[in-house]
C-alpha atoms as a PDB file:
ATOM      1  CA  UNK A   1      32.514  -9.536 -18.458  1.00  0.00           C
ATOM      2  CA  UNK A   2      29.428  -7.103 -17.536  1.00  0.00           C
ATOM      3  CA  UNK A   3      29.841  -4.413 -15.573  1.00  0.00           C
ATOM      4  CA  UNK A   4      27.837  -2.995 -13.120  1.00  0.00           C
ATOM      5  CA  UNK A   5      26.806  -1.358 -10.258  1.00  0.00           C
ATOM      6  CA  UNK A   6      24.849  -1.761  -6.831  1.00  0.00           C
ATOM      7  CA  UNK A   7      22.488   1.496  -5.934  1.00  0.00           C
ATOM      8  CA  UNK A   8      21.230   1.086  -2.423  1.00  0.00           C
ATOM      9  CA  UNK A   9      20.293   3.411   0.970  1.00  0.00           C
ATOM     10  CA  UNK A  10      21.801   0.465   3.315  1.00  0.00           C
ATOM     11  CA  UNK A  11      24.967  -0.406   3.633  1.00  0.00           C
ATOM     12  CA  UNK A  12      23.813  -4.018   4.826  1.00  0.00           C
ATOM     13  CA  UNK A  13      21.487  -4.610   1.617  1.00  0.00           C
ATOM     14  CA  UNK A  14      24.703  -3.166  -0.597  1.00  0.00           C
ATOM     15  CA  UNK A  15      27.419  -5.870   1.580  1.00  0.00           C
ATOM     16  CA  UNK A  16      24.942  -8.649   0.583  1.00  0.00           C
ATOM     17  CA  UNK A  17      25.532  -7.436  -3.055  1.00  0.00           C
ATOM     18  CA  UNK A  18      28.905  -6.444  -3.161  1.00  0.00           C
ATOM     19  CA  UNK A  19      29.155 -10.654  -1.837  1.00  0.00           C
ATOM     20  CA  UNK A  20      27.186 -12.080  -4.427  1.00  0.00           C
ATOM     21  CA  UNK A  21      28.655  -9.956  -7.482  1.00  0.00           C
ATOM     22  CA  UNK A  22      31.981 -11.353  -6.334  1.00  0.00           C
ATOM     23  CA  UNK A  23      31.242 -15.248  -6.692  1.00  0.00           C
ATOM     24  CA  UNK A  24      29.597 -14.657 -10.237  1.00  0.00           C
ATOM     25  CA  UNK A  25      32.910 -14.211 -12.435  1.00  0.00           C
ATOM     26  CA  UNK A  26      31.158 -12.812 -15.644  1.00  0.00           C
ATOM     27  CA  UNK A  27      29.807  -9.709 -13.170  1.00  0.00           C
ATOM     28  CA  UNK A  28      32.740  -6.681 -12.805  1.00  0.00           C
ATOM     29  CA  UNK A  29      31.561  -4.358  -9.550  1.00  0.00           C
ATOM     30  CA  UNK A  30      32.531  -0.857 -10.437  1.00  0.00           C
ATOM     31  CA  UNK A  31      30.940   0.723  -7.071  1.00  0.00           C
ATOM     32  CA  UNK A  32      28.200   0.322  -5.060  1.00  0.00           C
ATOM     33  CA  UNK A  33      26.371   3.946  -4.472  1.00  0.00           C
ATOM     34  CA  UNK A  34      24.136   4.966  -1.782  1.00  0.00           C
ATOM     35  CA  UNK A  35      21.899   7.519  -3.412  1.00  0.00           C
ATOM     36  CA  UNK A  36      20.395   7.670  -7.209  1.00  0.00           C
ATOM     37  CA  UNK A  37      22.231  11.123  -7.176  1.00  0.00           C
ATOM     38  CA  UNK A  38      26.033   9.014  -6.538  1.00  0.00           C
ATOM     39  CA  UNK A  39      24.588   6.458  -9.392  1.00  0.00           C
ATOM     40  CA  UNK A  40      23.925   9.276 -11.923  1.00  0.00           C
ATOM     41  CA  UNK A  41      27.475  10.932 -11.654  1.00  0.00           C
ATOM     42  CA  UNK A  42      29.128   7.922 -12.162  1.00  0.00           C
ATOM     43  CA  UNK A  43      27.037   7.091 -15.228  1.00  0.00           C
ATOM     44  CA  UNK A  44      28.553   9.557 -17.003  1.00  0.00           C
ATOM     45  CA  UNK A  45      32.167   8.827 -15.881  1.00  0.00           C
ATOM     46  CA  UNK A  46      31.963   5.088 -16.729  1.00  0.00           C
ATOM     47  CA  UNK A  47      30.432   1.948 -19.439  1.00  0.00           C
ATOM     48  CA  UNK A  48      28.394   0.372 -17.335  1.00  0.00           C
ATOM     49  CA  UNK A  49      25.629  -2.275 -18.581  1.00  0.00           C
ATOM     50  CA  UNK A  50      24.153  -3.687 -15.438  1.00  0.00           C
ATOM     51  CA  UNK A  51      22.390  -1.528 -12.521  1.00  0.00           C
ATOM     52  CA  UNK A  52      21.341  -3.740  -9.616  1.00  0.00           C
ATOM     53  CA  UNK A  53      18.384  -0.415  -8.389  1.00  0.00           C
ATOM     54  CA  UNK A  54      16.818  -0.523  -4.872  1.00  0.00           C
ATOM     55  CA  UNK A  55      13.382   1.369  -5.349  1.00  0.00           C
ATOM     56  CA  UNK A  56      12.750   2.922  -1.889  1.00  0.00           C
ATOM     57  CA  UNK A  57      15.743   5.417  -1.536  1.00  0.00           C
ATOM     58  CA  UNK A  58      15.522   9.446  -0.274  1.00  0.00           C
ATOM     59  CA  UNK A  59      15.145  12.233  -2.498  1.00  0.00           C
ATOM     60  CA  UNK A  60      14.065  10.087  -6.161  1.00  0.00           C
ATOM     61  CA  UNK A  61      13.156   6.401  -6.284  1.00  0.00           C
ATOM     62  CA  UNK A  62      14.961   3.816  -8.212  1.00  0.00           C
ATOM     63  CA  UNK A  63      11.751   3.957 -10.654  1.00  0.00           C
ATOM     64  CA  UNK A  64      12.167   7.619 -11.134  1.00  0.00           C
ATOM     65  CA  UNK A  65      16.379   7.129 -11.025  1.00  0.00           C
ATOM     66  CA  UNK A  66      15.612   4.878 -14.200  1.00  0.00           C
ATOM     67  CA  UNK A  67      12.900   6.493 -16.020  1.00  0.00           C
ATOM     68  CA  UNK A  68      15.251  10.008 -15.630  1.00  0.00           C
ATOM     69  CA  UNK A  69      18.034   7.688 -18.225  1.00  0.00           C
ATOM     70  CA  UNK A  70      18.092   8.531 -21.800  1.00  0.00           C
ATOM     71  CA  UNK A  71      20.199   5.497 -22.283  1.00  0.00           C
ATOM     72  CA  UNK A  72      19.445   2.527 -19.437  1.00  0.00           C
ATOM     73  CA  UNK A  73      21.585   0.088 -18.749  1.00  0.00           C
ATOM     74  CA  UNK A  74      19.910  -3.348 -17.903  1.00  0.00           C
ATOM     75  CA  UNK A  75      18.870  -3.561 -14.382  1.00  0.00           C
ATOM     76  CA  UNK A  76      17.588  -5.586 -11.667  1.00  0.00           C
ATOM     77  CA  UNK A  77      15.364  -3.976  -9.321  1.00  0.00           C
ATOM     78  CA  UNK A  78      15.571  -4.899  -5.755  1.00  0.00           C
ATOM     79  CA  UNK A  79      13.320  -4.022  -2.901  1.00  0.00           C
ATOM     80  CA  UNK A  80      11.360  -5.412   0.306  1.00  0.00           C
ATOM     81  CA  UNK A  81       8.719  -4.295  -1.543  1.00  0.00           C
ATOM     82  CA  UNK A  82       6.442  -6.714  -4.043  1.00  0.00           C
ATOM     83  CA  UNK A  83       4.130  -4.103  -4.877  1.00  0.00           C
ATOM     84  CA  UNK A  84       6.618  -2.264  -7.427  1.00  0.00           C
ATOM     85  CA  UNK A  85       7.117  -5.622  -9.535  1.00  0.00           C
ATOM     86  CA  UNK A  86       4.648  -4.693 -12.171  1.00  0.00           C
ATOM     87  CA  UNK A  87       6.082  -1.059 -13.023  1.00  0.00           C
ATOM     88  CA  UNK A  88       9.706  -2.400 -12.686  1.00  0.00           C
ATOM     89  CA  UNK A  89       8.392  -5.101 -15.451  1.00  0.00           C
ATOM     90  CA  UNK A  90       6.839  -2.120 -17.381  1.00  0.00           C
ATOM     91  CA  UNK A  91      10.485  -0.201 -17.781  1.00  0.00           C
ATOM     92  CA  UNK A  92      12.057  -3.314 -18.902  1.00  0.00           C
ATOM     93  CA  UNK A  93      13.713  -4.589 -16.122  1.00  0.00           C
ATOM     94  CA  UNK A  94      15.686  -7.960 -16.692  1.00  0.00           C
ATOM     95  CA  UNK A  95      14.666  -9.251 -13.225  1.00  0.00           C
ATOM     96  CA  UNK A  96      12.866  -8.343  -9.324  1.00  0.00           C
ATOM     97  CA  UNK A  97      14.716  -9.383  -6.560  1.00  0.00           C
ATOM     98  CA  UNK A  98      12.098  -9.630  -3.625  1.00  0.00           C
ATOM     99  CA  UNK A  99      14.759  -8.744  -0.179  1.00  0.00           C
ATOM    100  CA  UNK A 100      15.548 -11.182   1.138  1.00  0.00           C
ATOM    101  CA  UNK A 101      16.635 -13.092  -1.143  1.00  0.00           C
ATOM    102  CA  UNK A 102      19.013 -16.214  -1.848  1.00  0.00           C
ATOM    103  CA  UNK A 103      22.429 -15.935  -4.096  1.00  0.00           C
ATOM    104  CA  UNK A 104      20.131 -19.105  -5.820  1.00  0.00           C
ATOM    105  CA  UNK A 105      17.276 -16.431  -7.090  1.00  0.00           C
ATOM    106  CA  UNK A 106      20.009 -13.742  -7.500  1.00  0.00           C
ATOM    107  CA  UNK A 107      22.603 -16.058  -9.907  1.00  0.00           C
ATOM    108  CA  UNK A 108      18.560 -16.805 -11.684  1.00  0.00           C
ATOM    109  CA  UNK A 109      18.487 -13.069 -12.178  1.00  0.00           C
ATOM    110  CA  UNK A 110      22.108 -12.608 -13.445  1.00  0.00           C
ATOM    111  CA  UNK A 111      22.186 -15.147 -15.981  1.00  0.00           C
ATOM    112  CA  UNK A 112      18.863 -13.591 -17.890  1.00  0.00           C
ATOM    113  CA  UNK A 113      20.893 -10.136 -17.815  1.00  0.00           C
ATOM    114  CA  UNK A 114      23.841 -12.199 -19.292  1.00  0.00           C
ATOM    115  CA  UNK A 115      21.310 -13.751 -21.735  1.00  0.00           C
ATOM    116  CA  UNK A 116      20.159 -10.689 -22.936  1.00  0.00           C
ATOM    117  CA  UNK A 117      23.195  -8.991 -23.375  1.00  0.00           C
ATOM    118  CA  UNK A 118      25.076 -11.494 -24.972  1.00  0.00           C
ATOM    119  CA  UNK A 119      22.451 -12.665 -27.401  1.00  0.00           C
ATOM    120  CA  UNK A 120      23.299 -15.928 -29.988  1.00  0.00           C
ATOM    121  CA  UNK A 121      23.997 -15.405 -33.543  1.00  0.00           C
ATOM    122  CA  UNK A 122      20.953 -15.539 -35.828  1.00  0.00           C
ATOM    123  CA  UNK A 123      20.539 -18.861 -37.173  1.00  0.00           C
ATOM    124  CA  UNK A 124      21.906 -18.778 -41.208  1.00  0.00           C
ATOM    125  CA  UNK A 125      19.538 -18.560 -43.898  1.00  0.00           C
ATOM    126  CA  UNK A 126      17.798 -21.698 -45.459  1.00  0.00           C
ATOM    127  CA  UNK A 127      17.420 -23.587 -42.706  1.00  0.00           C
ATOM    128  CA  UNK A 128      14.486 -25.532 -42.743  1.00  0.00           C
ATOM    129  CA  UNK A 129      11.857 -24.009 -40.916  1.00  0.00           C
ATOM    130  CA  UNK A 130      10.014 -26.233 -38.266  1.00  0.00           C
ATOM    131  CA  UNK A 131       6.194 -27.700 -39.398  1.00  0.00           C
ATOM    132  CA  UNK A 132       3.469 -25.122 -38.179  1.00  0.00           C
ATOM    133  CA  UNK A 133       1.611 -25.955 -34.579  1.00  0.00           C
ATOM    134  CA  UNK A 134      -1.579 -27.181 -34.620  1.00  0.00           C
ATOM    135  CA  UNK A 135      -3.940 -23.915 -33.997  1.00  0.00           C
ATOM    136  CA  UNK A 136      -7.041 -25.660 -32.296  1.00  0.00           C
ATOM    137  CA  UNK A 137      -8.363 -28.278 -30.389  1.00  0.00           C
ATOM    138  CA  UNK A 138     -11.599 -30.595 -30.105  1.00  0.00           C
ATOM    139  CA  UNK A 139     -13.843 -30.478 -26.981  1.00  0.00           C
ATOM    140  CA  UNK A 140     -16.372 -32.770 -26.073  1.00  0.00           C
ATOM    141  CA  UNK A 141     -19.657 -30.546 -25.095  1.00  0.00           C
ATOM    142  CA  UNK A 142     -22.657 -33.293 -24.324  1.00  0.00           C
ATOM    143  CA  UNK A 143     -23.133 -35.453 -27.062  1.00  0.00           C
ATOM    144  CA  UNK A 144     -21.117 -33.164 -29.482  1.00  0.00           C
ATOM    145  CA  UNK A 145     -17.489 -32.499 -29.815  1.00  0.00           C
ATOM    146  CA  UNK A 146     -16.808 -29.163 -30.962  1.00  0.00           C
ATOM    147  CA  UNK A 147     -13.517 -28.046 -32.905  1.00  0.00           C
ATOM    148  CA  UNK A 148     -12.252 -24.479 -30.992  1.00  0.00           C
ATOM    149  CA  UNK A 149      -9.321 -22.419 -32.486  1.00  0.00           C
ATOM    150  CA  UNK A 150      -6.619 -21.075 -29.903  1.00  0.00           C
ATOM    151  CA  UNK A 151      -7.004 -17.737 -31.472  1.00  0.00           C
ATOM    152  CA  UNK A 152     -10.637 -17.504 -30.805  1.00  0.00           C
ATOM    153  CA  UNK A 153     -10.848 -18.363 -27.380  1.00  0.00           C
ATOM    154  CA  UNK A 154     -10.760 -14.718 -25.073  1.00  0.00           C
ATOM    155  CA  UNK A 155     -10.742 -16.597 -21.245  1.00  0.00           C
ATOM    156  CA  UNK A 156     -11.575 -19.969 -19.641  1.00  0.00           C
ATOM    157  CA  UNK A 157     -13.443 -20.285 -16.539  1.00  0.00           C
ATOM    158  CA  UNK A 158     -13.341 -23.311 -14.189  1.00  0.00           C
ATOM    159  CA  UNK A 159     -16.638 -24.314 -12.369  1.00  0.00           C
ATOM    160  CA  UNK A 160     -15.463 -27.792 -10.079  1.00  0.00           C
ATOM    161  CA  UNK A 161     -15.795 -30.218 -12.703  1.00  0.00           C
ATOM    162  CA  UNK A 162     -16.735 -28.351 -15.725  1.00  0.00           C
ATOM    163  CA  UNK A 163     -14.907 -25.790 -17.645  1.00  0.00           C
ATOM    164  CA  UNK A 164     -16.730 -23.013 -19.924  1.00  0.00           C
ATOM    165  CA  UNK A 165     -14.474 -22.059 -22.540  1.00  0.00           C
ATOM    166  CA  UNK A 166     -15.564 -18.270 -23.895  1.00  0.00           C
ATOM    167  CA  UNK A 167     -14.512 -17.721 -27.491  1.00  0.00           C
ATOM    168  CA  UNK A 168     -15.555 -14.623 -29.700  1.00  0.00           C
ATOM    169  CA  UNK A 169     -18.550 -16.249 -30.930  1.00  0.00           C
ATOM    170  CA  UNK A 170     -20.074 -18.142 -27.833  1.00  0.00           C
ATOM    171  CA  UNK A 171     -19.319 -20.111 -24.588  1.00  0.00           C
ATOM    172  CA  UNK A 172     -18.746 -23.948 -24.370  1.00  0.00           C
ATOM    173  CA  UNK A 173     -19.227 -26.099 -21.519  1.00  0.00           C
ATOM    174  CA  UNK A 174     -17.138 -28.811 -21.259  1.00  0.00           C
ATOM    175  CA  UNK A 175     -16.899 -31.711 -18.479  1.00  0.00           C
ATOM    176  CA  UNK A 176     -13.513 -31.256 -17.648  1.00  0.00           C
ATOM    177  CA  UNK A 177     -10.454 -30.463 -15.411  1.00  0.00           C
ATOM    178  CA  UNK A 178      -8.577 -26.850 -15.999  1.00  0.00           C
ATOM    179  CA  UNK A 179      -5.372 -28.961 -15.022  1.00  0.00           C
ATOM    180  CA  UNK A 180      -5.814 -31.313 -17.852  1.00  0.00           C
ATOM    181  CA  UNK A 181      -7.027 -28.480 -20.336  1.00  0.00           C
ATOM    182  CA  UNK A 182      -3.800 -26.394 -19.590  1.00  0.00           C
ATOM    183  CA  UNK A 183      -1.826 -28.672 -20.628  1.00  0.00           C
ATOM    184  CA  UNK A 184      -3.061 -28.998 -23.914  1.00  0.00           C
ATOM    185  CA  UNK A 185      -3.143 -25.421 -24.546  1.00  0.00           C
ATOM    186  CA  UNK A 186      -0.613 -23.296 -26.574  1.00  0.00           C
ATOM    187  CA  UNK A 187       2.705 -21.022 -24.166  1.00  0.00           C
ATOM    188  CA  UNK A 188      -0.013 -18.163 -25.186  1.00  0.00           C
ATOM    189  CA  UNK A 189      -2.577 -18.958 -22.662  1.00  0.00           C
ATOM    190  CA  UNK A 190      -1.293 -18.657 -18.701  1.00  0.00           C
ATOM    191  CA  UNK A 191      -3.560 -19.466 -15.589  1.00  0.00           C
ATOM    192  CA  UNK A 192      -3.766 -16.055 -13.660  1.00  0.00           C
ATOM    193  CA  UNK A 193      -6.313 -17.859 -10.828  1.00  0.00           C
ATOM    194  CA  UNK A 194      -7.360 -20.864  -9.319  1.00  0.00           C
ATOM    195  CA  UNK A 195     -10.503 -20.709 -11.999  1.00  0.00           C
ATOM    196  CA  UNK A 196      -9.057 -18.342 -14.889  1.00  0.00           C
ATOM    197  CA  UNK A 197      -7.108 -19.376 -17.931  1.00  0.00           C
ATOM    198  CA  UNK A 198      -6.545 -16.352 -20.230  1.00  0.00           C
ATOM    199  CA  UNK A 199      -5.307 -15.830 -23.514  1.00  0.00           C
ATOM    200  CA  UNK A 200      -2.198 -13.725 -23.219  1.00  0.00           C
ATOM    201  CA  UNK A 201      -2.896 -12.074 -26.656  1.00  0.00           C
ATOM    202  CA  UNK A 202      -6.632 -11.130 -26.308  1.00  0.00           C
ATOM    203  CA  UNK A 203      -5.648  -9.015 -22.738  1.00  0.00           C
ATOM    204  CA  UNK A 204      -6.269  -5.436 -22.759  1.00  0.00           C
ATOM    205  CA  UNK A 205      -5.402  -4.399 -20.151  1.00  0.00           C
ATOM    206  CA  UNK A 206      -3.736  -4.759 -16.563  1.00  0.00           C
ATOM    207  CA  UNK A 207      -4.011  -3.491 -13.454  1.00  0.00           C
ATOM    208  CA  UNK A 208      -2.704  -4.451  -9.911  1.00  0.00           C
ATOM    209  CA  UNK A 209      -4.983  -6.993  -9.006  1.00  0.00           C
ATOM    210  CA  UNK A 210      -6.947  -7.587 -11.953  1.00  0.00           C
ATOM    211  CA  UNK A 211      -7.081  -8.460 -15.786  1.00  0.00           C
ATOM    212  CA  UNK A 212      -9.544  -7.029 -18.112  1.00  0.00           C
ATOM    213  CA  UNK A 213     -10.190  -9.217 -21.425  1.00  0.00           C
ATOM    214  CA  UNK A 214     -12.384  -5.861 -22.736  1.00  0.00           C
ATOM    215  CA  UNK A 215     -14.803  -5.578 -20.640  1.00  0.00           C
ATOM    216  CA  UNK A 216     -14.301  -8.429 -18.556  1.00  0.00           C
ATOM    217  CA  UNK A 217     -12.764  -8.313 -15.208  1.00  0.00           C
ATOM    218  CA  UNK A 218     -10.322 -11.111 -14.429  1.00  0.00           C
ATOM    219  CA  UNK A 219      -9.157 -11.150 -10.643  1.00  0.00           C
ATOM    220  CA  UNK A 220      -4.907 -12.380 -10.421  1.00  0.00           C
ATOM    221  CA  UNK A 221      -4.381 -14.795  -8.086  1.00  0.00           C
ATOM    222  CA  UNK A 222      -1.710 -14.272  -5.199  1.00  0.00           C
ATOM    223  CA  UNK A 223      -0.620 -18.334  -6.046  1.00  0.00           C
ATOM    224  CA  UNK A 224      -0.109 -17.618 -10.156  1.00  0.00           C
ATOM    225  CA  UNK A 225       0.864 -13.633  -9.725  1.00  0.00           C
ATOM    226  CA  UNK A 226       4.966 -14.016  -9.656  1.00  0.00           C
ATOM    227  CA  UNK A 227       4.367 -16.555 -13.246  1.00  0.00           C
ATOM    228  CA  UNK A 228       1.783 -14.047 -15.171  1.00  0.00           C
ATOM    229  CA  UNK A 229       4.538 -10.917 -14.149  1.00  0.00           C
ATOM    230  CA  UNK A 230       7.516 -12.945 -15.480  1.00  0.00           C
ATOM    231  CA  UNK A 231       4.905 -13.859 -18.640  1.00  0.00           C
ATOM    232  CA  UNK A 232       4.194  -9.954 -18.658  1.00  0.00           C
ATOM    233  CA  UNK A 233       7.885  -9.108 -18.832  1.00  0.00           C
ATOM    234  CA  UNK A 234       9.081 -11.487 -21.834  1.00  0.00           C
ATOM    235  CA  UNK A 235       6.313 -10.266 -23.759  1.00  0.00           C
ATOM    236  CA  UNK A 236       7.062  -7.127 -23.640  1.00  0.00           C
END
């Protein structure tokens, strides 16, 4: 059983909670609280593992509520508000529910906080460990086909037919779709716009918007945005 607890301003948003807590039967509702202020008092009073946070509230946010804890709980932000999802990714947070939204994307949300906090066993000792992946690929450039490792490849950029692959040590043109070269490429690479594949290990850093691959500026799509956040999140 997790226990937890609902921190909202509006009665209505905390009624839609208080309802979908109650048809999940691993979640235990302690209270629902109105203010971060409520929330805080009661943290101290009671063992609680699970904070479903509403950002926008009077006097402190839910970002500032959680970055106040010495010792967080797991929580799932929710707001009306999309623009919050990449600093509510940045403290940890187990899920973003975007108001309003369905007990579907809410029971979604609740079994990754269940995941997390009941994590499997370790697998025992000598198993035999699965045959390494295959760390490159061949690409057909003119006449020549060219052998590129994953691990050197920084972005891809799609140009209607063609695709020009840019790796460390130069840029390959290649006569082909991004669909069908994203799905030959390794989990690390993720498609942040309509004509951007980047590798998720050479990024250094990201802003709202935007992706910089040093000094490279990468613009996020609105389509691929929700997919690179959740990508953002389990890497962390």
């Amino acid at each position: 059983m997790i226990r937890c607890i609902a921190i909202d301003d509006e009665p209505l948003a905390l009624d839609v909670l208080e309802d979908f807590i109650a048809q999940v039967p691993f979640l235990e509702l302690v209270r629902t609280c109105q203010s971060a202020v409520e929330a805080l008092e009661l943290l101290h009073q009671e063992k609680i593992q699970l904070i479903f946070l509403d950002i926008q509230m009077p006097q402190i946010s839910g970002v500032q509520f959680l970055k106040s804890l010495e010792h967080r709980p797991k929580v799932i932000f929710t707001t009306a508000y999309s623009d919050y999802a990449l600093e509510g990714f940045n403290l940890d947070a187990v899920d973003y529910l975007l108001k309003p939204f369905t007990f579907e994307r809410f029971l979604k949300a609740v079994n990754k906080a269940y995941q997390q906090l009941h994590l499997p066993p370790p697998e025992p000792a000598g198993e035999k460990a699965p045959p390494p992946a295959k760390d490159y690929m061949f690409v057909k450039s003119g006449y020549d086909i060219i052998r590129v490792r994953y691990d050197e490849i920084r972005y891809i950029e799609g140009l209607k037919d063609y695709v020009k692959i840019h790796t460390d040590g130069k840029t390959i043109v290649s006569l082909m779709s991004m669909k069908a070269l994203a799905e030959e490429l390794p989990a690390n690479f993720v498609r942040v716009h309509r004509s951007f594949i980047v590798n998720f290990e050479r990024i250094t850093l990201v802003q709202k918007r935007k992706i910089y691959i040093q000094k490279v500026e990468i613009p996020i799509g609105e389509v691929y945005r929700e997919a690179f956040l959740e990508k953002l999140k389990q890497e962390r």
